[in-house]
N, C-alpha and C. Protein backbone atom coordinates (compact mmCIF):
# COMPACT_ATOMS: atom_id res chain seq x y z
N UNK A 1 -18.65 -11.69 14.54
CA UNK A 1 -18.14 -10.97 13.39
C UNK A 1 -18.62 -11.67 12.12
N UNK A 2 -18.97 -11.30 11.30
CA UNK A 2 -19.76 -11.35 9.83
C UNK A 2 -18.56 -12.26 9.20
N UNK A 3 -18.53 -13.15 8.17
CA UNK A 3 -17.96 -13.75 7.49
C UNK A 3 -18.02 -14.06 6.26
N UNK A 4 -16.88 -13.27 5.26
CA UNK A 4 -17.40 -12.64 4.34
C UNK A 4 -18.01 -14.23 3.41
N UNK A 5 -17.16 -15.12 3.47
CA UNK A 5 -17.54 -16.62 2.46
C UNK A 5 -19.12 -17.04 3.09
N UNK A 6 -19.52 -16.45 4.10
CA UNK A 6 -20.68 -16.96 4.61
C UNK A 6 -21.59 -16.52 4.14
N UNK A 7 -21.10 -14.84 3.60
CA UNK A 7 -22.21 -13.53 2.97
C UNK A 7 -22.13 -14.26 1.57
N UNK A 8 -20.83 -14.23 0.94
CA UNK A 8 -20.93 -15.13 -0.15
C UNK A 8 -21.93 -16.27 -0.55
N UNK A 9 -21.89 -16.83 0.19
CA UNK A 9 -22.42 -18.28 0.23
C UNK A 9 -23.94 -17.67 0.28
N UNK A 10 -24.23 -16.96 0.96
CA UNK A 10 -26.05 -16.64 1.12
C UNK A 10 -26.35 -16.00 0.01
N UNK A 11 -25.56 -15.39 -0.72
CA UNK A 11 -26.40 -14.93 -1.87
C UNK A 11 -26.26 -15.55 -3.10
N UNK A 12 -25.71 -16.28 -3.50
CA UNK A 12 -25.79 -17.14 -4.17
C UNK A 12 -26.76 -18.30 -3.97
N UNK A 13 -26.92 -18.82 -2.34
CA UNK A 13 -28.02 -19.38 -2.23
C UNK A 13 -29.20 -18.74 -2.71
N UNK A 14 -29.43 -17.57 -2.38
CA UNK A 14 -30.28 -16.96 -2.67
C UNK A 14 -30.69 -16.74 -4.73
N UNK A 15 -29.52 -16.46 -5.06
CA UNK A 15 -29.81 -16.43 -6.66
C UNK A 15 -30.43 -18.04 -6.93
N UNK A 16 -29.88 -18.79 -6.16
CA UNK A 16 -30.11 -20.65 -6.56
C UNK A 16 -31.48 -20.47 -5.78
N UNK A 17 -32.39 -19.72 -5.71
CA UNK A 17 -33.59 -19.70 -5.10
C UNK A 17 -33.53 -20.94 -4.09
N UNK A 18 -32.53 -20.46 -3.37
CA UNK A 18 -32.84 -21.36 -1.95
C UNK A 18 -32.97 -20.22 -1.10
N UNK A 19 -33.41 -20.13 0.27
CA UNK A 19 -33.78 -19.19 1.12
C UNK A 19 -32.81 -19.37 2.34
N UNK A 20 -31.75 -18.50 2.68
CA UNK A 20 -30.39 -18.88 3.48
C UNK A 20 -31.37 -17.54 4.64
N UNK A 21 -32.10 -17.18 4.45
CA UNK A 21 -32.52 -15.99 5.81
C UNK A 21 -31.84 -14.74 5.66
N UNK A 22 -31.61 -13.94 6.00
CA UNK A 22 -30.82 -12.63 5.89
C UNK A 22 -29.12 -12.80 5.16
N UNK A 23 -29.17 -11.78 4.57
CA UNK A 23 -27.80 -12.03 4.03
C UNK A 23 -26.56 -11.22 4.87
N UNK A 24 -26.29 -11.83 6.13
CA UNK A 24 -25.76 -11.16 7.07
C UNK A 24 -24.33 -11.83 7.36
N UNK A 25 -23.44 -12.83 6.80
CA UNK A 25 -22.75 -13.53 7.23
C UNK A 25 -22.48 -14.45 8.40
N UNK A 26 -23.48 -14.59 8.53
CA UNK A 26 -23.70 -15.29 10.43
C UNK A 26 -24.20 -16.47 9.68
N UNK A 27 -23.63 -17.54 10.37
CA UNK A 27 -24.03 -18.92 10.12
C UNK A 27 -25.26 -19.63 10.75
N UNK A 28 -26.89 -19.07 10.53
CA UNK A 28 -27.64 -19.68 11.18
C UNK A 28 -28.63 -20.72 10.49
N UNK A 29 -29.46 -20.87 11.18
CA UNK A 29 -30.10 -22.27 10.99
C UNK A 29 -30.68 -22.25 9.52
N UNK A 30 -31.19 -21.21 9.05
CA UNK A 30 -31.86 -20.86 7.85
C UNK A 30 -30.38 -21.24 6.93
N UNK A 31 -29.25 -20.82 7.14
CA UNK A 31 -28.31 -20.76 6.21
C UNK A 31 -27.65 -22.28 6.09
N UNK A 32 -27.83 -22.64 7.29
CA UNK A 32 -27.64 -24.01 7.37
C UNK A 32 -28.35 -24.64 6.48
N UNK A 33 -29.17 -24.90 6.28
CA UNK A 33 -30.31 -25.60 5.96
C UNK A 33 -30.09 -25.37 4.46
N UNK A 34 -30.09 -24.11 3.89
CA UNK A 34 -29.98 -24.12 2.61
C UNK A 34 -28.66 -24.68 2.02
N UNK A 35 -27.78 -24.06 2.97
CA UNK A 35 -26.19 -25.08 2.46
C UNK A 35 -26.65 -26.54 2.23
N UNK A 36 -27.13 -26.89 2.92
CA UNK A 36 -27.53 -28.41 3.56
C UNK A 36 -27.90 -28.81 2.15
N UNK A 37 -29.31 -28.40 1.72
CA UNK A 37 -30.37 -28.60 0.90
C UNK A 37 -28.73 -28.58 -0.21
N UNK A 38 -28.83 -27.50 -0.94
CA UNK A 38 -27.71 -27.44 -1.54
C UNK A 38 -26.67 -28.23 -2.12
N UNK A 39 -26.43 -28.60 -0.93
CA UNK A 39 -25.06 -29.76 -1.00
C UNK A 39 -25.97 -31.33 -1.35
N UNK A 40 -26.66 -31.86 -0.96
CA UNK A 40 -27.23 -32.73 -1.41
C UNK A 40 -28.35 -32.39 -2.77
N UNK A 41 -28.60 -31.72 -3.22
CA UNK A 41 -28.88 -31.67 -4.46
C UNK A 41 -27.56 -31.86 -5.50
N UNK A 42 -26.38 -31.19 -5.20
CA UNK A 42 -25.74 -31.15 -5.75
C UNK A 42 -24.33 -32.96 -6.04
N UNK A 43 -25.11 -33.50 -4.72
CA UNK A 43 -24.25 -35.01 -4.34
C UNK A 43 -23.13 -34.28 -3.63
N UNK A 44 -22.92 -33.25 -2.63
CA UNK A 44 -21.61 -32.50 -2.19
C UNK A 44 -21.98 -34.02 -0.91
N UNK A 45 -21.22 -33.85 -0.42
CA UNK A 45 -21.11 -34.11 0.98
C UNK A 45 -22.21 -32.68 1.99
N UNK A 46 -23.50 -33.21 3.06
CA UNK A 46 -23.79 -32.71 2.80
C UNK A 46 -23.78 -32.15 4.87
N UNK A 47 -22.73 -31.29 4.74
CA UNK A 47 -22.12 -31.19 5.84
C UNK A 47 -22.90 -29.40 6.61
N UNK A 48 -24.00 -28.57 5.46
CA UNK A 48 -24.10 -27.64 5.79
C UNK A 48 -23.09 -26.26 6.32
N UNK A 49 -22.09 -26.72 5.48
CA UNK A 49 -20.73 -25.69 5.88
C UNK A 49 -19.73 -24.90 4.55
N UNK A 50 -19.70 -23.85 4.79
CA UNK A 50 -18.73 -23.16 3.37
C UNK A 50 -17.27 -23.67 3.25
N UNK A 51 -17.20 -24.17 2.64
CA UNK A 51 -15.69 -24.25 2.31
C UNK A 51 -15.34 -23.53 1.11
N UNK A 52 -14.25 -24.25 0.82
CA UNK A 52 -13.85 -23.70 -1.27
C UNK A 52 -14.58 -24.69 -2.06
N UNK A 53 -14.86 -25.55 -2.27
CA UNK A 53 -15.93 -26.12 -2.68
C UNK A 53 -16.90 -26.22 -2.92
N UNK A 54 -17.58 -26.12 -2.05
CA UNK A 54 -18.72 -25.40 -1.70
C UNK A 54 -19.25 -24.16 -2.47
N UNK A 55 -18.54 -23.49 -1.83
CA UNK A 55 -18.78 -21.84 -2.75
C UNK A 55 -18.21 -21.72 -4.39
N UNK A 56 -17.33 -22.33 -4.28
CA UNK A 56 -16.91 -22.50 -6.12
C UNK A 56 -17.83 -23.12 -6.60
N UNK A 57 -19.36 -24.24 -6.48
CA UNK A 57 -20.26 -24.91 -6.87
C UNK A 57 -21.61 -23.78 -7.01
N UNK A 58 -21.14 -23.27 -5.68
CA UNK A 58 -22.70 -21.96 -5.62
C UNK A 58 -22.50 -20.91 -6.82
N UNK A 59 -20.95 -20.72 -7.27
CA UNK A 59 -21.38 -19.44 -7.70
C UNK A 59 -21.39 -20.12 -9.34
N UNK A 60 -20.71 -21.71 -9.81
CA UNK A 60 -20.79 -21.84 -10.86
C UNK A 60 -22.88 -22.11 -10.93
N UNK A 61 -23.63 -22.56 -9.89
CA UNK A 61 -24.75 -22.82 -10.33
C UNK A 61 -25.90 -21.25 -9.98
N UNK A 62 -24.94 -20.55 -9.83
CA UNK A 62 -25.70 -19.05 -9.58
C UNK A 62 -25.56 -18.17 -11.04
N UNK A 63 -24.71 -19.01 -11.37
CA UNK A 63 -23.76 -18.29 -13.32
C UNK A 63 -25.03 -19.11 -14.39
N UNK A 64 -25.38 -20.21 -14.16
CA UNK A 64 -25.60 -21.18 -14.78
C UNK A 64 -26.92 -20.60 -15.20
């Protein structure tokens, strides 16, 4: 089943011109990877996973 913070999370990767793979809510390797990338650009902890954190960072640097 699709997950909507996951769909979240990919398109905002996507505005942050990172490449998360389809914007489908499924947590795969492509989406991984960009969380990943992501989170260590940003100094997150870099755990490749959505939380509230996480996604409150994507969408302030998707605004930005």
């Amino acid at each position: 089943m699709p997950d909507l913070d996951i769909r979240a999370a990919q398109r905002y990767l996507s505005f942050c011109r990172l490449d998360p793979g389809r914007v489908d809510g499924l947590m795969g390797s492509r989406t991984r990877a960009a969380l990943a990338d992501f989170q260590a650009k940003r100094q997150l902890p870099t755990t490749g996973q959505v939380d509230g954190t996480v996604l409150a960072r994507l969408v302030q640097a998707a605004l930005a």
